[in-house]
N, C-alpha and C. Protein backbone atom coordinates (compact mmCIF):
# COMPACT_ATOMS: atom_id res chain seq x y z
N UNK A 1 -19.93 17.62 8.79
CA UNK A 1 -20.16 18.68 9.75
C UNK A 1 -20.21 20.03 9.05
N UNK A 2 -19.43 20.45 7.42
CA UNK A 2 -19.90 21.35 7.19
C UNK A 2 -21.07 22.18 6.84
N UNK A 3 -22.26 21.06 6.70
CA UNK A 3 -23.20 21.69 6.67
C UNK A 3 -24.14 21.78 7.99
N UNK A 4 -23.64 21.13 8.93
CA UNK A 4 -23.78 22.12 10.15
C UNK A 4 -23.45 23.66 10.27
N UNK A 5 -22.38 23.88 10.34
CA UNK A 5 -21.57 25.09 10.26
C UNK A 5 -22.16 26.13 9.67
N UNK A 6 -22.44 25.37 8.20
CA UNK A 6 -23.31 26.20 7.23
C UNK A 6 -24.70 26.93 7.98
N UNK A 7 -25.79 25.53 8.47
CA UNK A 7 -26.85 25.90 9.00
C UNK A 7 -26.52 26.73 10.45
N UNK A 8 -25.62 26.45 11.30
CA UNK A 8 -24.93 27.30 12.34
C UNK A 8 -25.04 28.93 12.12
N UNK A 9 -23.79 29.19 11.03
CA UNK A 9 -23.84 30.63 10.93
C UNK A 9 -24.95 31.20 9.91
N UNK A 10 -25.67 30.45 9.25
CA UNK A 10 -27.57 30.97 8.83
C UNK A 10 -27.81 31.45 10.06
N UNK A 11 -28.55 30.82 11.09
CA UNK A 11 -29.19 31.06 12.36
C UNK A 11 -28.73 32.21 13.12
N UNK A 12 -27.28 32.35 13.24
CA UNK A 12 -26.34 33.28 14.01
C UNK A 12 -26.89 34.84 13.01
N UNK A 13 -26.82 34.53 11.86
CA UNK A 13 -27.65 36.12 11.68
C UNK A 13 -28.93 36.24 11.38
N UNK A 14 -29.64 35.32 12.02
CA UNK A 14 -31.31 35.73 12.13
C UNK A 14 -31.75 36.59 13.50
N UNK A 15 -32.53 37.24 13.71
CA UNK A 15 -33.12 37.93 14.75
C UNK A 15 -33.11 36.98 15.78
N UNK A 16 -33.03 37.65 16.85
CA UNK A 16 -33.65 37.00 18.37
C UNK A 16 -34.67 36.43 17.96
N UNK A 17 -35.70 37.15 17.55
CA UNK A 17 -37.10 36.07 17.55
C UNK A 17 -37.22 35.54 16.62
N UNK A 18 -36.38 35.23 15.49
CA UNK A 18 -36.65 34.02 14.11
C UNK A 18 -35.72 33.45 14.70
N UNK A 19 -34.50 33.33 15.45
CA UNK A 19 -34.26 32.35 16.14
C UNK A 19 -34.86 31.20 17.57
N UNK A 20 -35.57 32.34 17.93
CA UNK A 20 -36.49 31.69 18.72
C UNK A 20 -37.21 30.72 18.05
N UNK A 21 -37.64 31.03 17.16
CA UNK A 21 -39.19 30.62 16.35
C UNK A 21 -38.63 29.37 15.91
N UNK A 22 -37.42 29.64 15.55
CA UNK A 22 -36.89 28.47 14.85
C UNK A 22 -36.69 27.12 16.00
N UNK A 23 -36.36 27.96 16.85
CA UNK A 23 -35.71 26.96 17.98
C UNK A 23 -37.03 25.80 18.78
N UNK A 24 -38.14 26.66 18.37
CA UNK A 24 -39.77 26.30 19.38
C UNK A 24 -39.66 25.02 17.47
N UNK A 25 -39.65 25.54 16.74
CA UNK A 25 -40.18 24.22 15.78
C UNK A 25 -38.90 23.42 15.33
N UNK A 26 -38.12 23.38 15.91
CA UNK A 26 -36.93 22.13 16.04
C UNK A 26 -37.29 21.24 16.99
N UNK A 27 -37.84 22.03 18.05
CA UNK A 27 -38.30 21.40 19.27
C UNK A 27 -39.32 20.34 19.09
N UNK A 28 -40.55 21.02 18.36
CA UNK A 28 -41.34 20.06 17.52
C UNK A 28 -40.87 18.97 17.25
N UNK A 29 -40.31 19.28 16.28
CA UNK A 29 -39.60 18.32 15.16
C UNK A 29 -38.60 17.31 16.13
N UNK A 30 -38.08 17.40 16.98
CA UNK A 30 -37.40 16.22 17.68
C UNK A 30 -38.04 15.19 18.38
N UNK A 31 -39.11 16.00 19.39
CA UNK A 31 -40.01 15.47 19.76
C UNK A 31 -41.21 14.78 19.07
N UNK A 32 -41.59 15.03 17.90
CA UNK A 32 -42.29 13.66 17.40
C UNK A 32 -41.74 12.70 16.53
N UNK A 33 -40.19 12.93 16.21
CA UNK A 33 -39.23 11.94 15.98
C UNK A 33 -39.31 10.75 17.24
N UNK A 34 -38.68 11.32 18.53
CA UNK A 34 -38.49 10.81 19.74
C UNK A 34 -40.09 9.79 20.31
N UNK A 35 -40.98 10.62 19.65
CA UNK A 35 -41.83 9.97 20.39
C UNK A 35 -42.06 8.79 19.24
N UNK A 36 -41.95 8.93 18.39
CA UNK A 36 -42.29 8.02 17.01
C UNK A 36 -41.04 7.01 17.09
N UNK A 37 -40.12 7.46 17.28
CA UNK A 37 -39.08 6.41 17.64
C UNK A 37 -39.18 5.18 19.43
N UNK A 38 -39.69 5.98 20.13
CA UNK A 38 -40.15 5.39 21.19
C UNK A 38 -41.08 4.45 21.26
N UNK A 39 -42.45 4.83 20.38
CA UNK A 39 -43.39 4.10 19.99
C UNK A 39 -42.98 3.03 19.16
N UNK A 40 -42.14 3.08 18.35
CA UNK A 40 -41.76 1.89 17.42
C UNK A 40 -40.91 1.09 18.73
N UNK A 41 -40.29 1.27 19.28
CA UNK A 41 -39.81 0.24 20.07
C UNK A 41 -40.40 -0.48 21.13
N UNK A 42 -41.66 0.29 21.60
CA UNK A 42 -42.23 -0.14 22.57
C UNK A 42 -43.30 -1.55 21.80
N UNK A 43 -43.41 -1.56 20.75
CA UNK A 43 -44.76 -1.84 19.71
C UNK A 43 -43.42 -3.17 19.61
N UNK A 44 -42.54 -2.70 19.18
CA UNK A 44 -41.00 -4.17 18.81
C UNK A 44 -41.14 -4.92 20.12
N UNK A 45 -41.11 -4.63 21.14
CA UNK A 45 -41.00 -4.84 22.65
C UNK A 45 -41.90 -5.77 22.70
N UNK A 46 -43.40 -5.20 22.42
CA UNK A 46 -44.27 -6.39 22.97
C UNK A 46 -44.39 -7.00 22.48
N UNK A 47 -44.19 -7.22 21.22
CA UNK A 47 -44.23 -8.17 20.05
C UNK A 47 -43.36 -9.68 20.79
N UNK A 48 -41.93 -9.04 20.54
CA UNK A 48 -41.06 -9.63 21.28
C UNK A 48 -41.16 -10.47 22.98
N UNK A 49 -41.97 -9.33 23.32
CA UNK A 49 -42.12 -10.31 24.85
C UNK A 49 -43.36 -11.62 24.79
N UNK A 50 -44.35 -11.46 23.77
CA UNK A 50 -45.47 -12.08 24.02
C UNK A 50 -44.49 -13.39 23.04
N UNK A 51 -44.05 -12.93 22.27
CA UNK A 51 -43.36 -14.72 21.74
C UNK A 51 -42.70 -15.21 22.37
N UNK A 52 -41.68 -14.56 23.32
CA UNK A 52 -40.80 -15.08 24.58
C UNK A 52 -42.00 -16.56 25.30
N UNK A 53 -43.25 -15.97 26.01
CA UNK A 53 -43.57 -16.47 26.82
C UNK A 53 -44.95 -17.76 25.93
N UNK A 54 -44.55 -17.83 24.67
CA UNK A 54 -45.56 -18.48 23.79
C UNK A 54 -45.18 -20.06 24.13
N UNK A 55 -45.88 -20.95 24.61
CA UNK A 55 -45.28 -22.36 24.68
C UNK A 55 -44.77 -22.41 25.90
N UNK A 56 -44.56 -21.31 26.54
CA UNK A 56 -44.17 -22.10 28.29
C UNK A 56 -45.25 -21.68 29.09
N UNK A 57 -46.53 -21.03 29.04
CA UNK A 57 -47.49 -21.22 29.86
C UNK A 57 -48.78 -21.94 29.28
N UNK A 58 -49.40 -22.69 30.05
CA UNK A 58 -50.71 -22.68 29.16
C UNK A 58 -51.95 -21.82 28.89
N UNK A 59 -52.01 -22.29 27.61
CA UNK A 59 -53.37 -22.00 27.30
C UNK A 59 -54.06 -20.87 28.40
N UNK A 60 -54.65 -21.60 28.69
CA UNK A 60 -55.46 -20.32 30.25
C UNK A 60 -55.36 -20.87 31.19
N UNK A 61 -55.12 -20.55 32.23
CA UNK A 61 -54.77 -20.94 33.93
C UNK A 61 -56.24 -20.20 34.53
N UNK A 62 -56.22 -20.88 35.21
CA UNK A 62 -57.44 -20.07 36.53
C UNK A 62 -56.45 -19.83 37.66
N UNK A 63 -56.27 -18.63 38.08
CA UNK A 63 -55.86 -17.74 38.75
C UNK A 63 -55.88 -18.43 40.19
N UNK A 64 -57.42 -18.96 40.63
CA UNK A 64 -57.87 -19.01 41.90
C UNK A 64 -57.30 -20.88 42.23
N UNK A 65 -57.11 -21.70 41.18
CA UNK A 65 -56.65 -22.89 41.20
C UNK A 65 -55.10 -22.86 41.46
N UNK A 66 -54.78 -22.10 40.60
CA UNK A 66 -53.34 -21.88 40.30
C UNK A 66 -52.93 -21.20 41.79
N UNK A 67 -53.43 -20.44 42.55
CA UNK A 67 -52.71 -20.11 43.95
C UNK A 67 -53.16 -20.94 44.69
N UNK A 68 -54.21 -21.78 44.96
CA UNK A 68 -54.16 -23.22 45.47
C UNK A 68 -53.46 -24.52 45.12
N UNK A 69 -53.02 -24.13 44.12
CA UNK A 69 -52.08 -25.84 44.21
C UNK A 69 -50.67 -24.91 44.54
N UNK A 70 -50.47 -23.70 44.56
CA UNK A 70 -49.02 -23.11 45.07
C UNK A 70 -48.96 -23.36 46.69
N UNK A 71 -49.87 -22.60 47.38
CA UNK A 71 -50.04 -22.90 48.44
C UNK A 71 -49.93 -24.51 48.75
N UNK A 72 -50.48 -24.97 48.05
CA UNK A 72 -50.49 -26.54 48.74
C UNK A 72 -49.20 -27.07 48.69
N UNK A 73 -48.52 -26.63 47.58
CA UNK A 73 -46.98 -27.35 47.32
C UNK A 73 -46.16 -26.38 48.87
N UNK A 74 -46.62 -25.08 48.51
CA UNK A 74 -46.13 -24.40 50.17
C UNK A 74 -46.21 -24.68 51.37
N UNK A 75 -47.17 -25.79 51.41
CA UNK A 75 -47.58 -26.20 52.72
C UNK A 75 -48.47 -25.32 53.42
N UNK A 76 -49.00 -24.28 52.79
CA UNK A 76 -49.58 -23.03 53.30
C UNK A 76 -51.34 -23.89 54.25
């Protein structure tokens, strides 16, 4: 943490507006961390979900068969 402190009281004697300035490109800087970190998990995610469901459906289903034999087991 001391070089928090350090970077802390830097900032504390910069101007209003080089603190501003500073504050608008931290802002930056978190946000395409955050979004780059978001993106990597979302990208892990689907990876992850499409092997989940690999081997328990088939191949290709027809949609319009597949809600006719539901219905039929429904009695619909």
């Amino acid at each position: 943490m001391s070089i928090y402190n350090e970077v802390l009281s830097q900032v504390q004697s910069l101007s209003s507006d080089e603190q501003l300035q500073l504050l608008e490109e931290l802002a930056v800087l978190v946000r395409q961390k955050v979004t780059s970190e978001n993106q990597h998990r979302l990208q892990e995610m689907a990876g992850l979900s499409k092997d989940k469901w690999r081997g328990f459906l088939p191949k290709r289903v027809d949609a319009l068969e597949f809600q006719k034999s539901l219905r039929q087991e429904w009695g619909e």
